[in-house]
Protein backbone atom coordinates (compact mmCIF):
# COMPACT_ATOMS: atom_id res chain seq x y z
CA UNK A 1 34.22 -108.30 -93.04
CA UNK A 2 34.08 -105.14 -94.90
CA UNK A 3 37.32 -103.92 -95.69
CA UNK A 4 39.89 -105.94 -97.54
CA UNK A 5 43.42 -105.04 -97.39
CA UNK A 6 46.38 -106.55 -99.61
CA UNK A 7 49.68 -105.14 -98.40
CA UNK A 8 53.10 -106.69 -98.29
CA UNK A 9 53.87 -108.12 -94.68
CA UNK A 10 56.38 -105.62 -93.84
CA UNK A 11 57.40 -105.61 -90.10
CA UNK A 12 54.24 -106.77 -89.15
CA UNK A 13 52.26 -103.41 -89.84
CA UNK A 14 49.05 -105.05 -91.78
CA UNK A 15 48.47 -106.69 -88.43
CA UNK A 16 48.57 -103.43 -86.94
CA UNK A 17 46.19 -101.89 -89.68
CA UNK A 18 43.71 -104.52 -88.89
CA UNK A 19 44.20 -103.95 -85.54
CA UNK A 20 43.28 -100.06 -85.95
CA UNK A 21 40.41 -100.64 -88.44
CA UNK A 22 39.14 -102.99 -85.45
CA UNK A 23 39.49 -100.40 -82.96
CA UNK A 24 37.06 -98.23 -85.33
CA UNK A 25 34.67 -100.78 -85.57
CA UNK A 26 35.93 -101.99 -88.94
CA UNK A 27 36.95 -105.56 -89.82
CA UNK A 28 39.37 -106.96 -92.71
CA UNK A 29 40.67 -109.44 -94.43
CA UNK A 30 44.24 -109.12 -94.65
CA UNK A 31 46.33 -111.02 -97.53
CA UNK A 32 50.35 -110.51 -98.82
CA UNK A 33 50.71 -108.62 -102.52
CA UNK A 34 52.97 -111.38 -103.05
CA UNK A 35 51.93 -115.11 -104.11
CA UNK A 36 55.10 -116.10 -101.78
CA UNK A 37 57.20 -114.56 -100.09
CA UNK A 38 60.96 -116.85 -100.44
CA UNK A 39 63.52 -114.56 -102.33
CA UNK A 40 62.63 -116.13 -105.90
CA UNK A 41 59.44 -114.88 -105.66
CA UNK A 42 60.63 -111.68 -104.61
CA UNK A 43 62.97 -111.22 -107.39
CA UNK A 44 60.43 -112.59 -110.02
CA UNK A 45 57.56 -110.09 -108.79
CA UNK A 46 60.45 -107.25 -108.89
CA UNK A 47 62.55 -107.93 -112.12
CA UNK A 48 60.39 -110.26 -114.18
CA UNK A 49 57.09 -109.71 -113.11
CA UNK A 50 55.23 -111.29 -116.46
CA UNK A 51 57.11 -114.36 -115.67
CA UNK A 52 55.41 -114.81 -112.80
CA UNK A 53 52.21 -113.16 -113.89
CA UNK A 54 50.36 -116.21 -114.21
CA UNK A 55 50.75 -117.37 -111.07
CA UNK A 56 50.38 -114.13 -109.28
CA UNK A 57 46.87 -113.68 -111.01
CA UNK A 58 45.75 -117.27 -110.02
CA UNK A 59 46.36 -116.29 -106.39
CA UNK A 60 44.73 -113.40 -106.44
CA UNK A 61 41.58 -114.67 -108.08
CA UNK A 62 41.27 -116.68 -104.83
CA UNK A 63 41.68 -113.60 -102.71
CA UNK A 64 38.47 -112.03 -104.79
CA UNK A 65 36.68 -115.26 -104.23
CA UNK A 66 37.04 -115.51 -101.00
CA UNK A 67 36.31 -111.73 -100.43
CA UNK A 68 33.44 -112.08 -102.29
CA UNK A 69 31.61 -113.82 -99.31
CA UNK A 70 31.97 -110.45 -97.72
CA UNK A 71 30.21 -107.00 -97.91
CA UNK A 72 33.34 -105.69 -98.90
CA UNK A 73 33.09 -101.51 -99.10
CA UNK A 74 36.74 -100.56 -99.23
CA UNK A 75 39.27 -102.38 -100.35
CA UNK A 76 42.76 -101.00 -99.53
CA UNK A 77 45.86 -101.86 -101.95
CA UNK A 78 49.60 -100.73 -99.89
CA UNK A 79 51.87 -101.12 -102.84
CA UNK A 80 50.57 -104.24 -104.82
CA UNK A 81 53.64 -105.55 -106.01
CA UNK A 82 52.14 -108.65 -107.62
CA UNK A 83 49.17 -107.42 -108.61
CA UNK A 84 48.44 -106.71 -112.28
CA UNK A 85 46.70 -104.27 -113.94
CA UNK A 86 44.25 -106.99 -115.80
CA UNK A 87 43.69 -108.51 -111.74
CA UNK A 88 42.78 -104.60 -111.06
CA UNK A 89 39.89 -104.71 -113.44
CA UNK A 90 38.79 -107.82 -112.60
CA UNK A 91 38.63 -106.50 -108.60
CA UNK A 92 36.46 -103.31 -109.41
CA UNK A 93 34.41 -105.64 -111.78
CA UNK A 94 33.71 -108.43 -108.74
CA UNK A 95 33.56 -105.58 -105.64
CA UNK A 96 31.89 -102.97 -107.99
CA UNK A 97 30.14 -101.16 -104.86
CA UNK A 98 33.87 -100.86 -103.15
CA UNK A 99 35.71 -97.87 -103.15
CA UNK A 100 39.42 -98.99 -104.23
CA UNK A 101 42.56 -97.24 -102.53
CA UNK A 102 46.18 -97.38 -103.88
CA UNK A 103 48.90 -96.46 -101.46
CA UNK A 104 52.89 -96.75 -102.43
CA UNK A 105 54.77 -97.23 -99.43
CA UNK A 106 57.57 -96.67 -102.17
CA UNK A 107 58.93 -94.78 -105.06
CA UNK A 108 57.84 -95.90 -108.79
CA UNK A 109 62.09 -96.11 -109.13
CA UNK A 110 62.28 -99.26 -106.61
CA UNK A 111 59.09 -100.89 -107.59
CA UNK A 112 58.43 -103.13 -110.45
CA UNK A 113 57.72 -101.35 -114.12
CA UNK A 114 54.11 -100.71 -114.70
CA UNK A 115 52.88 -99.72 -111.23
CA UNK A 116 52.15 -96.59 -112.22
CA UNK A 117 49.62 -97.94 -114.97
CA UNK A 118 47.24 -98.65 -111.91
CA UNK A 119 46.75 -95.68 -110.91
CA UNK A 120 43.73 -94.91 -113.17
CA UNK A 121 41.84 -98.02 -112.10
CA UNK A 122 41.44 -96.71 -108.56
CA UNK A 123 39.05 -94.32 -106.73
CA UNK A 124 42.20 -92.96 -105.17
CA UNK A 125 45.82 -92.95 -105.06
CA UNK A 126 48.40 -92.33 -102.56
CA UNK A 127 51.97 -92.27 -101.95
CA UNK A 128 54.90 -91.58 -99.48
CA UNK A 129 57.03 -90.46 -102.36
CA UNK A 130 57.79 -86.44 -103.25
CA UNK A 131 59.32 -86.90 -106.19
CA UNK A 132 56.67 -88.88 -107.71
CA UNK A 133 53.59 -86.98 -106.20
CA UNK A 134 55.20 -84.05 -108.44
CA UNK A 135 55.71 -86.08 -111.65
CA UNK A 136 53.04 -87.54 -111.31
CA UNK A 137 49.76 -85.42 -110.51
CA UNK A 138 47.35 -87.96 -110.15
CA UNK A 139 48.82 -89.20 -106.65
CA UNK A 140 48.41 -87.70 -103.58
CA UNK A 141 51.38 -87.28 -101.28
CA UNK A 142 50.56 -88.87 -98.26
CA UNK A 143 53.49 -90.27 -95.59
CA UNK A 144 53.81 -92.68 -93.44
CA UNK A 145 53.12 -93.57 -90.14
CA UNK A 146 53.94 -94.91 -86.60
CA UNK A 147 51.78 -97.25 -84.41
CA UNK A 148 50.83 -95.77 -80.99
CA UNK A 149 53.19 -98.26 -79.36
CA UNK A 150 56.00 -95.62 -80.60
CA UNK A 151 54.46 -92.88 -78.25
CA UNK A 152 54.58 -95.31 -75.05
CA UNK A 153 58.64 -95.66 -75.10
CA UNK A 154 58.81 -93.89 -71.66
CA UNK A 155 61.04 -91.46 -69.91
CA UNK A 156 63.62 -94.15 -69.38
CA UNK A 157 67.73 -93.61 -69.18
CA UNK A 158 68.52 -92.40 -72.66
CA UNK A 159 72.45 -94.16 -72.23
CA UNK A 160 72.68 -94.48 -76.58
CA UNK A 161 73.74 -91.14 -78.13
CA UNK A 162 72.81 -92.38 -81.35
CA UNK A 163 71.38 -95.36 -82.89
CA UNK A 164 71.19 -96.62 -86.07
CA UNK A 165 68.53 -100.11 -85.96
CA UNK A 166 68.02 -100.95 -89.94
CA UNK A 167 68.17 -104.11 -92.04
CA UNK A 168 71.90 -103.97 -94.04
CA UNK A 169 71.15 -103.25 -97.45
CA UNK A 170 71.95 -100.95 -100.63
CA UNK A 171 74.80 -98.99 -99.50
CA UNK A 172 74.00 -98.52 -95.76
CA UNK A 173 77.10 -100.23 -94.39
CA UNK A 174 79.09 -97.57 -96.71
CA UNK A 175 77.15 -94.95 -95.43
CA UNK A 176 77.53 -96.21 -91.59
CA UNK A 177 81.59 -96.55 -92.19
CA UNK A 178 81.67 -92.74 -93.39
CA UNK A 179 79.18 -91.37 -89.90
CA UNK A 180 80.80 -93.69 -87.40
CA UNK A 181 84.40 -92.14 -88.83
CA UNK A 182 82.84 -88.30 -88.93
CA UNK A 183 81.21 -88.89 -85.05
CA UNK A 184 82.72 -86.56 -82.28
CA UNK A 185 84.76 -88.44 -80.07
CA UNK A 186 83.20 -89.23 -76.78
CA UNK A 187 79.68 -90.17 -78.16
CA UNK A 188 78.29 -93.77 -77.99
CA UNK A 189 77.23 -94.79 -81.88
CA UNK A 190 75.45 -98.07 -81.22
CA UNK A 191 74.74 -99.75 -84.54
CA UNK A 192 72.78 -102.67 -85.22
CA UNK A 193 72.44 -104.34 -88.87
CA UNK A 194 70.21 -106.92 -89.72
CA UNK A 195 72.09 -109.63 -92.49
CA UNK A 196 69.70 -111.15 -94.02
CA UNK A 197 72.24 -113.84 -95.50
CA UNK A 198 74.91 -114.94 -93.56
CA UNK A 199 76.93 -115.98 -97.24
CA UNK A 200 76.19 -112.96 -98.52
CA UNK A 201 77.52 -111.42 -95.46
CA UNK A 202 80.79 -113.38 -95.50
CA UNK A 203 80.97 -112.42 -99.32
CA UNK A 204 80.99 -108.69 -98.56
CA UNK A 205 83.22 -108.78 -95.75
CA UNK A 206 85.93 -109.85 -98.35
CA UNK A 207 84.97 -107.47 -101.01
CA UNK A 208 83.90 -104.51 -98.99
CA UNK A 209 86.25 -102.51 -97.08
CA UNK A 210 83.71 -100.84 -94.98
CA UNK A 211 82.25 -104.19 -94.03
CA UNK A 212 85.74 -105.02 -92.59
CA UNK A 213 85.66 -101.90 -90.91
CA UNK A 214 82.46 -102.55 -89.01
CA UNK A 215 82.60 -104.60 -85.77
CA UNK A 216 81.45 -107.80 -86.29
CA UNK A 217 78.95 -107.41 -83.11
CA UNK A 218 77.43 -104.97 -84.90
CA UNK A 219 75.86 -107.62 -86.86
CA UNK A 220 72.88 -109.53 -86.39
CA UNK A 221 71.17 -112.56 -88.41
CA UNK A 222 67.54 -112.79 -86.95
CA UNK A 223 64.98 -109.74 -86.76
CA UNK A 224 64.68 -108.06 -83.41
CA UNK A 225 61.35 -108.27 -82.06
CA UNK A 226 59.23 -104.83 -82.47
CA UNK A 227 59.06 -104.68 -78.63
CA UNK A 228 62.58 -104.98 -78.34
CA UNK A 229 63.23 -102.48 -81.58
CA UNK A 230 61.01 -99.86 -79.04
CA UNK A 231 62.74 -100.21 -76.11
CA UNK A 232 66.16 -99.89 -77.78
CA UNK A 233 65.04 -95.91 -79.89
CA UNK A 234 63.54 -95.10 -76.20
CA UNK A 235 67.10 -95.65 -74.92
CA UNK A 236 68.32 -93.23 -77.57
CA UNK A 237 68.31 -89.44 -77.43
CA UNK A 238 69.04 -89.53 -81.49
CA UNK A 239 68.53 -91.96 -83.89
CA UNK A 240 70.00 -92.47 -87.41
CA UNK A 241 68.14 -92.96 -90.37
CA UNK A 242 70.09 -93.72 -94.04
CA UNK A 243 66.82 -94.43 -96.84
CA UNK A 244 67.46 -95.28 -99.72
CA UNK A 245 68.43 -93.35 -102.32
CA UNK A 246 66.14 -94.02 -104.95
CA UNK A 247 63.69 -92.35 -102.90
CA UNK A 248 62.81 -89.03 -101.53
CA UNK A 249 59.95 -89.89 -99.13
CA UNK A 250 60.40 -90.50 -95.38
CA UNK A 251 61.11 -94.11 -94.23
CA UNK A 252 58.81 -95.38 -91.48
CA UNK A 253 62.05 -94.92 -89.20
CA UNK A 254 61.72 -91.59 -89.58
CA UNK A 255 57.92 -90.72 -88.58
CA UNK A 256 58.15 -93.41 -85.99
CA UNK A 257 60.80 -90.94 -84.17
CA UNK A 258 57.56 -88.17 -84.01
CA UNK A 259 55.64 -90.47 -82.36
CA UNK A 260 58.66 -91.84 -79.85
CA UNK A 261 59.92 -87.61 -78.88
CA UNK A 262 63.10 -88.78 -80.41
CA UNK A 263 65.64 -86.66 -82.57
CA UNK A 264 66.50 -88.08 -85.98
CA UNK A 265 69.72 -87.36 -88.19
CA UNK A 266 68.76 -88.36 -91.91
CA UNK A 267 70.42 -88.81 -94.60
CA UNK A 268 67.29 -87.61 -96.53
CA UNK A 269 67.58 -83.97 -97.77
CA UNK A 270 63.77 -83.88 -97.87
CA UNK A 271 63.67 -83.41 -94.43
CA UNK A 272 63.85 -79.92 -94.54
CA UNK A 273 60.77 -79.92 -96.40
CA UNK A 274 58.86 -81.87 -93.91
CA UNK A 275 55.76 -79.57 -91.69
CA UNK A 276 57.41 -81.11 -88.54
CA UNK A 277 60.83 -80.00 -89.11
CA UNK A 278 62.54 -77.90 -86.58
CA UNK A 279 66.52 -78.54 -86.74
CA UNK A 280 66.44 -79.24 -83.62
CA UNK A 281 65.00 -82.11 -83.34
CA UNK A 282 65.95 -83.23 -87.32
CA UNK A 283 69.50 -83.09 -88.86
CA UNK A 284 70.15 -83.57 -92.30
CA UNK A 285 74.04 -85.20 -93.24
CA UNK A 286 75.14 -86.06 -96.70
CA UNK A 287 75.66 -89.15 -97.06
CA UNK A 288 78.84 -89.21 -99.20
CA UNK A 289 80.23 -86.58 -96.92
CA UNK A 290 79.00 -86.35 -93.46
CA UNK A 291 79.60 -83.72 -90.77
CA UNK A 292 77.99 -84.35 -87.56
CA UNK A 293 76.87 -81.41 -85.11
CA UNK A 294 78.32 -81.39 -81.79
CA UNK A 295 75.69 -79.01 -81.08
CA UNK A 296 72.76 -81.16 -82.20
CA UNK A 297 73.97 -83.87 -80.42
CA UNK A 298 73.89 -82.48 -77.51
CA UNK A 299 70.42 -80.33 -77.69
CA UNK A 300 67.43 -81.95 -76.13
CA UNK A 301 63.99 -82.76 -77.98
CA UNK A 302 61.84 -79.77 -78.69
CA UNK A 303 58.38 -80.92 -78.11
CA UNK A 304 56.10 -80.37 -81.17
CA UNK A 305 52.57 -79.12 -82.02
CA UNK A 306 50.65 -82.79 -80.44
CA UNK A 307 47.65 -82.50 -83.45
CA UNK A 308 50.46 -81.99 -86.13
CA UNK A 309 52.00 -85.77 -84.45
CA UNK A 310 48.72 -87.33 -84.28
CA UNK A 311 48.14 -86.49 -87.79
CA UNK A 312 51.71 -88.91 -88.63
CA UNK A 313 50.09 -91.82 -86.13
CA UNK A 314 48.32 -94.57 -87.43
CA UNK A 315 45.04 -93.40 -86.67
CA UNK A 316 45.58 -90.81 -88.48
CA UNK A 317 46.91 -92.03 -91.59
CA UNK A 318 43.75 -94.06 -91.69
CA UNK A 319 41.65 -91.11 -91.58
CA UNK A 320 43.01 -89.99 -94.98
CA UNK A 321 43.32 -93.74 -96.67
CA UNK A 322 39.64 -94.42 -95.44
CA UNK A 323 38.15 -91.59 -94.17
């Protein structure tokens, strides 16, 4: 082994790192930024993290033990929720011949307080965030990316108009409520949202009125399968994305629609910012007021510059976190 990655297991993407690095001849050792990952442990790590600090460092002192057996010469940090600045020393002290990468796969405003006090400790940092590559000069804005799979959706019938696939948090279902009510008539809006909590759910359904609003169907209770999340956007001539708005860089949503050929509407004003932009293929709607484009709606997919979309694929992400 001789790369060792600690991400957060979001959507199953550090499998598909280690599954790239592999494909360059690379191996790793893959472990969560998190000592657990129930919602206590969440919260803790996000809200309280010196409560938990204790037991955070004790698990990653196993991690660094267990690396140790290794030639480790990178090690690769995506986000490093749980991991504290004292831990950070104590890595570059253990893999001293290493070269130590920090990317934030979010913005210092949604992440727990002292992140940004890591930043020194490493060779080189990274993140997806505008706002905070410009307040903060010692980062390096880098996006995200999407795995080849994403590029393989097909020619097939494109029967959704638009599609919003997204896990129902912050103010999303607010944000849904005020698009599905601004949509053209005579469009199919197919929205799925993933509850995590089927109490919280009923809770907000009495509380909200734009959860009362939303068709109960359009709720689900158990993640869709990323095969099934593919063949879904290549049904889709547009999909929505709503990020959240603590943060200004793109959501993985949003480069994995470069890779698919699919047209995004984003409730990101960033977008127009973006070296892939073209408007149209990328539509920006405010989110407290929306007006949807009968125009873009009905416009096809411009096909873009194929080295500027391989430089948003996986491959080449890792060719700036590692290269």
């Amino acid at each position: 082994m001789d790369t060792l990655l600690i991400s957060t297991n979001f959507f199953g993407y550090p499998q598909e790192i280690v599954k790239a690095l592999a494909a360059r001849g690379r191996s790793a050792l893959w472990y969560d930024d998190r000592p657990a990952s129930d919602t206590l442990t969440k919260a803790l790590v996000r809200l309280s993290p010196r409560v938990i600090q204790r037991r955070s460092d004790e698990y990653f002192a196993k991690i660094f033990a267990d690396a140790a057996r290794h030639d480790i010469r990178d090690i690769l940090v995506i986000k490093g929720e749980a991991l504290s600045v004292s831990m950070v020393r104590r890595m570059r002290a253990l893999f001293p011949k290493a070269r130590l990468t920090l990317y934030f796969w979010d913005s210092y405003r949604n992440m727990p307080k002292g992140s940004a006090d890591k930043v020194d400790l490493f060779d080189r940092a990274f993140s997806f965030d505008l706002e905070d590559v410009k307040t903060d000069p010692r980062l390096k804005y880098r996006p995200l990316f999407y795995i080849e799979q994403y590029a393989d959706v097909g020619a097939v019938e494109q029967d959704i108009d638009l599609l919003f696939l997204g896990t129902a948090h912050s103010d999303r279902v607010t944000v849904l409520d005020k698009i599905a009510r601004a949509m053209p008539p005579g469009y199919d809006f197919r929205k799925i949202l993933f509850a995590r909590s089927q109490m919280l759910h009923r809770i907000q359904n009495v509380v909200s009125a734009p959860y009362r609003r939303t068709d109960e169907r359009d709720f689900i209770f158990s993640p869709i399968p990323k095969h099934e999340v593919q063949k879904l956007i290549g049904r889709a001539k547009i999909v929505l994305d709503i990020e959240r708005d603590v943060q200004t860089g793109f959501t993985m949503r949003t480069i994995e629609m470069l890779g698919a050929s699919r047209k995004l509407i984003t409730t990101n004003p960033s977008i127009a910012k973006a070296d892939f932009y073209h408007p149209q293929n990328q539509s920006y709607v405010d989110r407290d007021r929306p007006v949807i484009d009968p125009l873009f709606l009905d416009s096809p997919w411009l096909p873009q510059d194929p080295a500027l979309l391989r430089s948003y694929s996986l491959s080449g992400w890792l060719d700036d976190m590692l290269g």
